[in-house]
C-alpha atoms as a PDB file:
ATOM      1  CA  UNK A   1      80.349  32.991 -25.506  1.00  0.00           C
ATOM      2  CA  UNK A   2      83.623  34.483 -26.555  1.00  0.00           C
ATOM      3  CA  UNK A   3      85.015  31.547 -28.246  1.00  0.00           C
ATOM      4  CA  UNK A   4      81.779  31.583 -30.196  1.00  0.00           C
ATOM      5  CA  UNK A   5      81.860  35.111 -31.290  1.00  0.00           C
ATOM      6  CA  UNK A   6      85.581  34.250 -32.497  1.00  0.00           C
ATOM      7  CA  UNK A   7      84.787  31.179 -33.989  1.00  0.00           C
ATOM      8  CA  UNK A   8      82.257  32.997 -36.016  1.00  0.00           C
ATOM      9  CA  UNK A   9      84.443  36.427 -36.755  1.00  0.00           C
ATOM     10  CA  UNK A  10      86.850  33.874 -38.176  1.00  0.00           C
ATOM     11  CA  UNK A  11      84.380  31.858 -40.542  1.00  0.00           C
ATOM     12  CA  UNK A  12      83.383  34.831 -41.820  1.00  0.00           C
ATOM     13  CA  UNK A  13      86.645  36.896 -42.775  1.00  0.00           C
ATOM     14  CA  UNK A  14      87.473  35.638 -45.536  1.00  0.00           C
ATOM     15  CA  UNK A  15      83.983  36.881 -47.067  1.00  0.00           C
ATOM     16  CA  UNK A  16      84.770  39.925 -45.630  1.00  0.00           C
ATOM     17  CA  UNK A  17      87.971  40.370 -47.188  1.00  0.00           C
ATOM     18  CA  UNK A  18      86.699  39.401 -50.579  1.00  0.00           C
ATOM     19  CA  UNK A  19      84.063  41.729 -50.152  1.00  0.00           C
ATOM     20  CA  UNK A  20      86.278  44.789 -49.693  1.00  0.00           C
ATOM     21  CA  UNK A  21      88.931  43.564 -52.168  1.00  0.00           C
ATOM     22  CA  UNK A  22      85.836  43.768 -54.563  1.00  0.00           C
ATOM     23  CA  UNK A  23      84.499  46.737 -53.759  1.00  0.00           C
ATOM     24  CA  UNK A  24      87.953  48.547 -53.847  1.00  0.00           C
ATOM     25  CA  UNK A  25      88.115  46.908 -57.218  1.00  0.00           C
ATOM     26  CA  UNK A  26      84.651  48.107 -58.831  1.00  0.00           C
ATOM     27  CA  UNK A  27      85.605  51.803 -56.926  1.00  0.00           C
ATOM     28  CA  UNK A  28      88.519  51.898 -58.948  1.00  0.00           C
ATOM     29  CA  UNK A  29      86.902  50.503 -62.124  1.00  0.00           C
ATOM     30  CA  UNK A  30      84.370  53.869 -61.703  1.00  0.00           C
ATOM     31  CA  UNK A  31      86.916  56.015 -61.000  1.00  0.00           C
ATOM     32  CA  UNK A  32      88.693  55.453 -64.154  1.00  0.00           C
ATOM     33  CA  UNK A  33      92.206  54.091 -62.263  1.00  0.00           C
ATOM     34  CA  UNK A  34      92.986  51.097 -64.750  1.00  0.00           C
ATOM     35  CA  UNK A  35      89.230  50.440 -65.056  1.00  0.00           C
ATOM     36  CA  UNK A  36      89.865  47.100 -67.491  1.00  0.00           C
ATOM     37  CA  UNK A  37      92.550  45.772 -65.492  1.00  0.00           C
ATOM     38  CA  UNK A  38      90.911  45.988 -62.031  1.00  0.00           C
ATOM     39  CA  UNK A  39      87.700  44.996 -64.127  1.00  0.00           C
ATOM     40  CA  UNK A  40      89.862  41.557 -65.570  1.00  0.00           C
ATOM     41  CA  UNK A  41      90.993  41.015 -61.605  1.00  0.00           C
ATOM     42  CA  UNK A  42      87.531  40.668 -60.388  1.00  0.00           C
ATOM     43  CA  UNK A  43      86.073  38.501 -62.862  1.00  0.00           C
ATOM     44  CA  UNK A  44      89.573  36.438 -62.546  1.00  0.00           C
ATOM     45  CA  UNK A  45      88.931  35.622 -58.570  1.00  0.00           C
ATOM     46  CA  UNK A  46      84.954  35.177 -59.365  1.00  0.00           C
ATOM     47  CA  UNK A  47      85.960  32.640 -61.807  1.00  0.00           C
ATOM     48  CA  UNK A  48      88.405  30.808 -59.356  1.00  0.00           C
ATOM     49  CA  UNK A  49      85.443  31.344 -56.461  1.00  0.00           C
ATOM     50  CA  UNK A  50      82.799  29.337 -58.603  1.00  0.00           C
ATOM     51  CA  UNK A  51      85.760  26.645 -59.501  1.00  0.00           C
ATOM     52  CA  UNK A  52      86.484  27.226 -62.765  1.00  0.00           C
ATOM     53  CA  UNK A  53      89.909  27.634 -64.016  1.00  0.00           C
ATOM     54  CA  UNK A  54      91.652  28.323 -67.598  1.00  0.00           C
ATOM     55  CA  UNK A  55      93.993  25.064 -67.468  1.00  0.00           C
ATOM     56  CA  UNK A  56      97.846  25.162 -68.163  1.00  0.00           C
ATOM     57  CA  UNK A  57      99.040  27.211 -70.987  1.00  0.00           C
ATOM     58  CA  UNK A  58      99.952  24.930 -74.198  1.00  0.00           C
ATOM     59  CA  UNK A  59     103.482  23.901 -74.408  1.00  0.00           C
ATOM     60  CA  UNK A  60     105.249  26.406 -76.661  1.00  0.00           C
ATOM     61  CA  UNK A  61     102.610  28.945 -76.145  1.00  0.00           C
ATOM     62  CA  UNK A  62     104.538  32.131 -75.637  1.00  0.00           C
ATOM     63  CA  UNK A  63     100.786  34.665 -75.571  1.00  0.00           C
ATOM     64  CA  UNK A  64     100.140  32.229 -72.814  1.00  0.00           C
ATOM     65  CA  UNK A  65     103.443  31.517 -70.961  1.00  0.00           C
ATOM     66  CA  UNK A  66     102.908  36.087 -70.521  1.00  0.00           C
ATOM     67  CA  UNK A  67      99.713  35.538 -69.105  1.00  0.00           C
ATOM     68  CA  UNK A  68      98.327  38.113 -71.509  1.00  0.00           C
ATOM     69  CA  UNK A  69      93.983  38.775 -70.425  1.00  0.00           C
ATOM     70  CA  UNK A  70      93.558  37.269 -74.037  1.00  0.00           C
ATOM     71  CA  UNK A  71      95.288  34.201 -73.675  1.00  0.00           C
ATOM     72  CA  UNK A  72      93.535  33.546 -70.089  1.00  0.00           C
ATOM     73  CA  UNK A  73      90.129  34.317 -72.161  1.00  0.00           C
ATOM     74  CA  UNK A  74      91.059  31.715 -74.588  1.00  0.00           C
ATOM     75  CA  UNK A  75      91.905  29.226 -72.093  1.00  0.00           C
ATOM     76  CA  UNK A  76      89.143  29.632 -70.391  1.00  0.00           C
ATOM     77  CA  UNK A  77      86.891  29.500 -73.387  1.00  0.00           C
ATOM     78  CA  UNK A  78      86.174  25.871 -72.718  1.00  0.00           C
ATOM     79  CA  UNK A  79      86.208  26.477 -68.703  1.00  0.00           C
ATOM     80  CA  UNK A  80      83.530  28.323 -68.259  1.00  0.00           C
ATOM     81  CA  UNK A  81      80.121  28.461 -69.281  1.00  0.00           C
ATOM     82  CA  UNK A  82      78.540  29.997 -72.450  1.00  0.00           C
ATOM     83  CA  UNK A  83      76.710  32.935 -70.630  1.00  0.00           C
ATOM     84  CA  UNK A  84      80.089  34.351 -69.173  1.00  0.00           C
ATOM     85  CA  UNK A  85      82.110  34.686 -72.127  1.00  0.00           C
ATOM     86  CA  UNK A  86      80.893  37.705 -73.591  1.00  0.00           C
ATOM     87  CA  UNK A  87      80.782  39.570 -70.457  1.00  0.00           C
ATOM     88  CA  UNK A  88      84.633  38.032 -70.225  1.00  0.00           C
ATOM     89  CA  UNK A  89      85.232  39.495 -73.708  1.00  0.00           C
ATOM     90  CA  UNK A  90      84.062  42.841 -72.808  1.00  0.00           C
ATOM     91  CA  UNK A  91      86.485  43.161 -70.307  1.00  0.00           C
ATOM     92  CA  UNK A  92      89.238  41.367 -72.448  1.00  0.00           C
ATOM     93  CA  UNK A  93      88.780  43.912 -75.180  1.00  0.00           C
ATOM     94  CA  UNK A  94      89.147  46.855 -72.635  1.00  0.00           C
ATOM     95  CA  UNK A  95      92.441  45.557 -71.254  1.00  0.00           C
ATOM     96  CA  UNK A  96      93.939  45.275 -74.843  1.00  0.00           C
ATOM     97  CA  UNK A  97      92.993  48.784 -75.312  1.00  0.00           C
ATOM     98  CA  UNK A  98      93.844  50.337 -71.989  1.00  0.00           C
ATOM     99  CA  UNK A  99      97.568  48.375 -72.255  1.00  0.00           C
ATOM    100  CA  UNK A 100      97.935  48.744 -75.966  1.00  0.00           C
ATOM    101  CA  UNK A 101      96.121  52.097 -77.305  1.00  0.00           C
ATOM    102  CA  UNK A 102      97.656  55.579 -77.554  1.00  0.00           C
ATOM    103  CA  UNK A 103      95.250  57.178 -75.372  1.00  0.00           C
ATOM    104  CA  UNK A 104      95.158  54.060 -72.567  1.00  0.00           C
ATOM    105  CA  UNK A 105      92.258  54.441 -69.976  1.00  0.00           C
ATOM    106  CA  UNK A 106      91.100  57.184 -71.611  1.00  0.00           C
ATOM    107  CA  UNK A 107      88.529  55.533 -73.816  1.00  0.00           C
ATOM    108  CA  UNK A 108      87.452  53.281 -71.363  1.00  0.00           C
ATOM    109  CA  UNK A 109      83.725  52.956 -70.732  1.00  0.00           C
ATOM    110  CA  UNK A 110      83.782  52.593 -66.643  1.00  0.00           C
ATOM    111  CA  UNK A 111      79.857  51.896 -66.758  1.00  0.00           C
ATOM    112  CA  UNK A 112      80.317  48.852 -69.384  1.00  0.00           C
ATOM    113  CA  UNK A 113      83.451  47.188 -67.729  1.00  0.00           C
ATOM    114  CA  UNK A 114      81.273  47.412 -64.225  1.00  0.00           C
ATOM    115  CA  UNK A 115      78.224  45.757 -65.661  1.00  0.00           C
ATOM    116  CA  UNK A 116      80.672  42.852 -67.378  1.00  0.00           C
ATOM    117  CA  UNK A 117      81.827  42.463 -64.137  1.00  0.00           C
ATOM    118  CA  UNK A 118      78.455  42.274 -61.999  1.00  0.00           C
ATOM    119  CA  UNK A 119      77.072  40.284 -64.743  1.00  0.00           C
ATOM    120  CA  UNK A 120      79.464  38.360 -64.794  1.00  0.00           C
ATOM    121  CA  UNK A 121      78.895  37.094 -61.268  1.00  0.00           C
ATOM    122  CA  UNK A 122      75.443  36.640 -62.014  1.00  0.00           C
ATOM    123  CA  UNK A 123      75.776  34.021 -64.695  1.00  0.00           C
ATOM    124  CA  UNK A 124      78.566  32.332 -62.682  1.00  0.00           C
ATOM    125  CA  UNK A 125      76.788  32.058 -59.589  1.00  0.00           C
ATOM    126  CA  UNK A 126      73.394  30.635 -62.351  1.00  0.00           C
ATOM    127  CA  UNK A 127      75.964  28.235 -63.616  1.00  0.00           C
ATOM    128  CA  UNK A 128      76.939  26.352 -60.335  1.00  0.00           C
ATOM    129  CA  UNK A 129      75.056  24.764 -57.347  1.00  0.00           C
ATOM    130  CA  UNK A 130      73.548  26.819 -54.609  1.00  0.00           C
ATOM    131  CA  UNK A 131      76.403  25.319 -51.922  1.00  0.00           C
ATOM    132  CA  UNK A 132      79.503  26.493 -54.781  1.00  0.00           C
ATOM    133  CA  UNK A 133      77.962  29.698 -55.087  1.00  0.00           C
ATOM    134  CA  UNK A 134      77.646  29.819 -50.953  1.00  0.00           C
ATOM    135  CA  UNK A 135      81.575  28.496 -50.875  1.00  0.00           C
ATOM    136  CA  UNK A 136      82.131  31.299 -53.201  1.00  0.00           C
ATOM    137  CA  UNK A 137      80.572  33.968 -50.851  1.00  0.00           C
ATOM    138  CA  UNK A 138      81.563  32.853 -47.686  1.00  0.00           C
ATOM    139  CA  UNK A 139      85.094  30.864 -48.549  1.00  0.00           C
ATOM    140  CA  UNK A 140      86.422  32.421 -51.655  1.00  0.00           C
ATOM    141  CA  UNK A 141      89.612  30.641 -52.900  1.00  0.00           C
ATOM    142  CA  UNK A 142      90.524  33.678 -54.721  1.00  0.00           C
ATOM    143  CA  UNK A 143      92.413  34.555 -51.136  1.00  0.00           C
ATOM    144  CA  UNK A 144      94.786  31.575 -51.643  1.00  0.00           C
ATOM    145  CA  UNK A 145      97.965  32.410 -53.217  1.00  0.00           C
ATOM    146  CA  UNK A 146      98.577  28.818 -54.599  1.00  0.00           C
ATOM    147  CA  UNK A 147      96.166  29.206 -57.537  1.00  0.00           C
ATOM    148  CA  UNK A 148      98.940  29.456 -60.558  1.00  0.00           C
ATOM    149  CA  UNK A 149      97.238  30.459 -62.828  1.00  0.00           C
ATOM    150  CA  UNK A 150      95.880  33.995 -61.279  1.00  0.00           C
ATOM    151  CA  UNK A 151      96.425  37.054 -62.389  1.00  0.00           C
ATOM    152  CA  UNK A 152      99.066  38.232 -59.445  1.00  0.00           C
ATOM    153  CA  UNK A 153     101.076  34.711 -60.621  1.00  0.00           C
ATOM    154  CA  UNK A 154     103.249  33.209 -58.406  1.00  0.00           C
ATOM    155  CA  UNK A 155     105.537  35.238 -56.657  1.00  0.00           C
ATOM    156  CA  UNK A 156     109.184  33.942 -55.885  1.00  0.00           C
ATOM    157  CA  UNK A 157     111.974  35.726 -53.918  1.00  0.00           C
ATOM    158  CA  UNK A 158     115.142  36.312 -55.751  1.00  0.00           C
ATOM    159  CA  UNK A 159     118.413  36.740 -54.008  1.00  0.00           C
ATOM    160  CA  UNK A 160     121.241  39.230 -54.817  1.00  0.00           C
END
C-alpha cells in the first residue's frame, strides 16, 4: 500500500511542479513583477509541453544567437500552429516594450498578457492529440533542463 501511494506521489510531481511554477508565473504576471517576461516563460514551457519547438537559430543570425522573445517568435512561426501566434505576438510585443521602453512594466496590460497566456494553452492543447495534451499535464518536458532552446538556455559552470 505504501509503495503504491509512492509510486503514485511520484507520477504525479512533475504535474505538480508545473502547476505551481505556472501559477507563480501568472501571480506575478497580475502583480505587475515583469508581467511580459514571466508571461513569454509560460507560453515558452506550454509550447515545449505540447512538442513544439522554434528549431536552431540560422547560421549568422546574431537576433537569434541572443535569444531575443522576437527571434524565438519568428522561429517558431512555422512551429506552431496558426491559432497560437497572435496570442504569442501579444506577449512578444509586451516583452519588447517592458525591456526596451522608457517607462518598462509600467505600460503593461497584466489582464491582456494573462489571457495570451491562458489562451494560449487553449489553442495548443486544440492543436494536439488528447494523449500530448495529457503528457503535457501530467509529464511536462518543460522540467527538463536539456531543451536548448528554452528561455533559461543552457547553463555551464565557468571556472576562475
Amino acid at each position: 500500500m505504501v509503495g503504491l501511494l509512492l509510486l503514485l506521489a511520484v507520477l504525479v510531481a512533475p504535474g505538480l511542479v508545473r502547476v505551481v511554477r505556472r501559477r507563480r508565473r501568472l501571480a506575478a504576471v497580475r502583480a505587475g513583477r515583469s508581467p511580459a517576461l514571466q508571461a513569454w516563460r509560460e507560453v515558452l514551457d506550454d509550447v515545449a509541453d505540447h512538442g513544439y519547438a522554434p528549431g536552431l537559430a540560422p547560421p549568422g543570425d546574431a537576433a537569434a544567437a541572443a535569444r531575443t522573445a522576437r527571434a524565438v517568435l519568428g522561429r517558431l512561426t512555422d512551429a506552431v500552429p496558426a491559432a497560437v501566434l497572435p496570442h504569442l505576438t501579444v506577449i512578444v510585443d509586451a516583452v519588447d516594450v517592458e525591456r526596451f521602453a522608457a517607462d518598462g512594466a509600467a505600460g503593461a496590460d497584466t489582464g491582456a498578457l494573462r489571457r495570451a497566456v491562458l489562451e494560449a494553452r487553449v489553442a495548443l492543447d486544440a492543436s494536439v492529440p488528447r494523449a500530448r495534451v495529457v503528457r503535457a499535464h501530467l509529464f511536462p518536458p518543460s522540467l527538463l533542463p536539456s531543451s536548448a532552446w528554452s528561455h533559461e538556455g543552457r547553463r555551464s559552470r565557468r571556472t576562475a
